[in-house]
Protein backbone atom coordinates (compact mmCIF):
# COMPACT_ATOMS: atom_id res chain seq x y z
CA UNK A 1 23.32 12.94 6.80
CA UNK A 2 25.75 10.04 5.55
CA UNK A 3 24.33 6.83 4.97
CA UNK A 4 25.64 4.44 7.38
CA UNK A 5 27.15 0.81 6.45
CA UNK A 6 24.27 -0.77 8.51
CA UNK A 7 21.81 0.18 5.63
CA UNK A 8 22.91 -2.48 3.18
CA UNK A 9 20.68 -1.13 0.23
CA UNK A 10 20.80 2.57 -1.04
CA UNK A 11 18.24 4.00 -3.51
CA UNK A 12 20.11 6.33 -5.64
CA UNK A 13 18.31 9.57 -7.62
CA UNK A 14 20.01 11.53 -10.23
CA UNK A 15 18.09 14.89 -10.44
CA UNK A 16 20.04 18.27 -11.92
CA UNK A 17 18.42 20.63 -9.76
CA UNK A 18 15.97 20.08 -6.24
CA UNK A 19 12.47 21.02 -7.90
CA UNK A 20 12.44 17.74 -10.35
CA UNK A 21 12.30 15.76 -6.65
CA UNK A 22 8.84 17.38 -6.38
CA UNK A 23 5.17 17.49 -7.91
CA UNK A 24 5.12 21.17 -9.63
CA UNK A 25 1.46 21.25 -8.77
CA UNK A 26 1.81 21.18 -5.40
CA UNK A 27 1.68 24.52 -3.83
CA UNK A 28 2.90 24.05 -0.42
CA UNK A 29 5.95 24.98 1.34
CA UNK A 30 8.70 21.97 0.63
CA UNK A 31 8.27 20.64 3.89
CA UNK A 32 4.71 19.38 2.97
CA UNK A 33 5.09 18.95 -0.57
CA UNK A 34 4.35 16.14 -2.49
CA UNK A 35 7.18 14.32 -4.13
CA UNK A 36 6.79 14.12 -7.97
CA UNK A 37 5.43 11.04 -9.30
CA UNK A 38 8.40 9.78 -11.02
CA UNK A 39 10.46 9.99 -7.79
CA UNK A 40 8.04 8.50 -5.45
CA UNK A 41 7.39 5.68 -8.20
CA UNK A 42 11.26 4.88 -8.18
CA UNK A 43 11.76 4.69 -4.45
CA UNK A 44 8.79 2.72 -3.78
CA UNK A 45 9.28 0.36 -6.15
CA UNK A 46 13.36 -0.31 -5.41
CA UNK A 47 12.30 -0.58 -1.54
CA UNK A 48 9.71 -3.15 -2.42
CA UNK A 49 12.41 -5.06 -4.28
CA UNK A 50 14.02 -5.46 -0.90
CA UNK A 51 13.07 -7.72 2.16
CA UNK A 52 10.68 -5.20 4.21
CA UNK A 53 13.32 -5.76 7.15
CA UNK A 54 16.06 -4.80 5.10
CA UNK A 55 17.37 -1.36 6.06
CA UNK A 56 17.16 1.00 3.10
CA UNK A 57 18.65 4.39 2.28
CA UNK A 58 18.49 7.06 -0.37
CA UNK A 59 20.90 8.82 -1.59
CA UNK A 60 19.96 12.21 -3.90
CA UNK A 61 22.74 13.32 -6.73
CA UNK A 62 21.93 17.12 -7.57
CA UNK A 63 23.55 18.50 -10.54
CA UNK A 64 22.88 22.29 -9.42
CA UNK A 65 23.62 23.10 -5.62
CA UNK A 66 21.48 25.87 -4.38
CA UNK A 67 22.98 28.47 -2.27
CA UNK A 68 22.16 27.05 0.84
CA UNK A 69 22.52 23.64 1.88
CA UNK A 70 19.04 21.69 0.64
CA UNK A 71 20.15 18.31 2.82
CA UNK A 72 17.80 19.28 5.65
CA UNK A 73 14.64 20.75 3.60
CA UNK A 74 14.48 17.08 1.63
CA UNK A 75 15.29 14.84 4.13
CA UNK A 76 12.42 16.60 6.30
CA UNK A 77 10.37 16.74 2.90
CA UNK A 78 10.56 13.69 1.85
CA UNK A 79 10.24 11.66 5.39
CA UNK A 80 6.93 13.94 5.82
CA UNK A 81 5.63 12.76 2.19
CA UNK A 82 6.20 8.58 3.33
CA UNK A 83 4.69 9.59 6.82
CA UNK A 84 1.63 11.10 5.53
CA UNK A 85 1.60 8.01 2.62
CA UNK A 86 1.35 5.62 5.45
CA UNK A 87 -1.18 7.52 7.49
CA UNK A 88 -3.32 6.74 4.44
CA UNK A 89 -2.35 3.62 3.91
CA UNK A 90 -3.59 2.53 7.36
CA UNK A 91 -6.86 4.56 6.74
CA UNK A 92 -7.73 2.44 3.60
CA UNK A 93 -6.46 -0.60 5.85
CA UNK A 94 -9.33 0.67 8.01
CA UNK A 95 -11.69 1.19 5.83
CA UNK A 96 -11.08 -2.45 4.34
CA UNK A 97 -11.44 -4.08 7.74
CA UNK A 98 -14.73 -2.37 8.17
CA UNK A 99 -16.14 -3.74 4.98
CA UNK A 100 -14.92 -6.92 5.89
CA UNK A 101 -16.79 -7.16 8.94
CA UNK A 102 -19.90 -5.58 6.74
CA UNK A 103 -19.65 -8.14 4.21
CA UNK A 104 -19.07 -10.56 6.79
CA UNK A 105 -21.79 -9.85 8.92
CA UNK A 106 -24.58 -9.28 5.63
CA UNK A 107 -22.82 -13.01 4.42
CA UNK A 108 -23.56 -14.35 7.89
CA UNK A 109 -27.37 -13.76 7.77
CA UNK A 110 -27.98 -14.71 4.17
CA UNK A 111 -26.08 -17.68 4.94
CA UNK A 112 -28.00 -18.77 7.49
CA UNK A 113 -31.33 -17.59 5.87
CA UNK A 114 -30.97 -19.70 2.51
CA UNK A 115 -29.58 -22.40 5.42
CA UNK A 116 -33.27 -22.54 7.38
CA UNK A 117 -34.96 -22.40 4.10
CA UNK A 118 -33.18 -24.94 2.38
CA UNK A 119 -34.16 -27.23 5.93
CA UNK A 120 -37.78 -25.76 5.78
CA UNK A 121 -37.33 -27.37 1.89
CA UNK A 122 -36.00 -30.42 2.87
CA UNK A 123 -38.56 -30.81 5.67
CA UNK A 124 -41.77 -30.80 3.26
CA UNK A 125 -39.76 -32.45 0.68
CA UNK A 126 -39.10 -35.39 2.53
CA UNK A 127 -37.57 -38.63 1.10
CA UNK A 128 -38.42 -37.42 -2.39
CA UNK A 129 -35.36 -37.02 -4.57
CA UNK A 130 -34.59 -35.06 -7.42
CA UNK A 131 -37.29 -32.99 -7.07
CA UNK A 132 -37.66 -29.13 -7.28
CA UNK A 133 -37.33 -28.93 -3.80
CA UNK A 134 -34.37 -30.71 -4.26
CA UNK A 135 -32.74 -28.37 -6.83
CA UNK A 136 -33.69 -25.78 -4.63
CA UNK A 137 -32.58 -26.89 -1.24
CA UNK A 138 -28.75 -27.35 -3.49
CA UNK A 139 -29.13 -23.65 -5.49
CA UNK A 140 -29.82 -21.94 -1.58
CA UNK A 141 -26.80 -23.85 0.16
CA UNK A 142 -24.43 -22.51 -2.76
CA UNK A 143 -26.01 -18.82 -2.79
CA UNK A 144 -25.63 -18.97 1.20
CA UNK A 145 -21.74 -20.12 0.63
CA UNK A 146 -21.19 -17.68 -2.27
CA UNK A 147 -22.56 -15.10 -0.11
CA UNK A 148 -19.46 -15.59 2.06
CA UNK A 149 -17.26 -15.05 -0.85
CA UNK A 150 -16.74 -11.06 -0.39
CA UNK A 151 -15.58 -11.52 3.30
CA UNK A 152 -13.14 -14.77 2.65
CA UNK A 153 -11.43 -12.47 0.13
CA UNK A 154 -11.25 -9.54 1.81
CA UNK A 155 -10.04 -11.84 5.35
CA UNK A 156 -7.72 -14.18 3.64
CA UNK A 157 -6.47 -12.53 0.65
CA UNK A 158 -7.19 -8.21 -0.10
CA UNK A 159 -5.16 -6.93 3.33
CA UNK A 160 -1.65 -8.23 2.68
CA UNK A 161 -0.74 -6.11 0.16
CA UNK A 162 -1.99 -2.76 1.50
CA UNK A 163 -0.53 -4.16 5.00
CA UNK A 164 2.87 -4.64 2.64
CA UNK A 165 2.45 -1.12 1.55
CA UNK A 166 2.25 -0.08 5.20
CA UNK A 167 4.92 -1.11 5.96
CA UNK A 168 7.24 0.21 3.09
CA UNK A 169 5.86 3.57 3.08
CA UNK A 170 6.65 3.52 7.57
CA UNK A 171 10.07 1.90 6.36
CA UNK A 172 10.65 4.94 4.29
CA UNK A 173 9.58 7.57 6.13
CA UNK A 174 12.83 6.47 8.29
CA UNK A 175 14.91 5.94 5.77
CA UNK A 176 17.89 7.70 6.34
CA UNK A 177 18.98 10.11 3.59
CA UNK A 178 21.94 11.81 1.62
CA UNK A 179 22.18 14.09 -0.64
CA UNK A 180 25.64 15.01 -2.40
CA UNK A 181 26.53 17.57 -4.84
CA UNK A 182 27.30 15.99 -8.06
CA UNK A 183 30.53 16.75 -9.34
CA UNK A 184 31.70 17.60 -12.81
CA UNK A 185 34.87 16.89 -14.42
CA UNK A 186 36.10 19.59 -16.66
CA UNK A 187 36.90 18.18 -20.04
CA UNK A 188 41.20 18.40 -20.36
CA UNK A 189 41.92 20.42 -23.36
């Protein structure tokens, strides 16, 4: 299928015959094949150059044409390969959620745990200053705060990129794509 004009960015592959577009180890049919590491690596990494809004395309030069037309066997290939990349994305975007509400939760109660003791401390301590107690009361406030470390950087800081990642590989997995028969010139003797 063409690439339209509306897709202002077009990711371009150079590949002399079909097979370098996938991973040789990969047994399955093309359809469910994994793309080669080299090819995925380039079209991730130009679509992450653009604005995640931007429209992108890709368009695949093959030096050798096989007999029948291979448009429709990579588009559906390679559209399958981004789907099932973002499937797993949003599984590890799960799985990071869930730890953060772990390490939330387990931050929580040793928060509030070094919180009573440190008022239990300051309770027997009373007036006294610069005491044990003191140092103590200070060392189970910070612990209880550190404690909350794990869950501020998982909340504020660990999700955007895998989120990003989402949302490339989704991106991708509609991108529309072309692929053209490279032509030759014959040298002019």
């Amino acid at each position: 299928m063409p690439i339209k004009h509306a897709t202002p960015y077009v990711i371009e592959l150079n590949l002399s015959d079909m097979s370098q577009l996938f991973n040789t180890m990969d047994a399955s049919p093309f359809r469910g094949r994994d793309l080669a590491e080299g090819a995925e690596e380039l079209i991730v990494t130009w679509a992450h150059e653009y604005n995640l809004r931007d429209p992108v395309g890709l368009r695949i030069h093959l030096d050798k044409w096989p007999e029948q037309d291979p448009t429709q066997l990579i588009c559906d290939a390679v559209h399958n390969y981004f789907i099932y990349r973002a499937k797993l994305t949003a599984l590890e975007f799960k799985r990071l959620m869930r730890l953060g509400r772990f390490s939330l939760l387990i931050g929580v109660i040793f928060l509030a745990g070094c919180l009573m003791v440190s008022a239990l401390l300051d309770r027997s301590a009373g007036t006294q200053t610069g005491t044990v107690a003191d140092y103590l009361r200070q060392s189970l406030t910070i612990g209880g705060w550190v404690a909350m470390w794990r869950p501020m950087e998982i909340y504020l800081y660990d999700w955007w990129p895998i989120w990003r990642h989402r949302r490339n590989y989704t991106r991708l997995s509609r991108m529309p794509i072309e692929v053209v028969r490279t032509v030759t010139k014959e040298p002019v003797t």
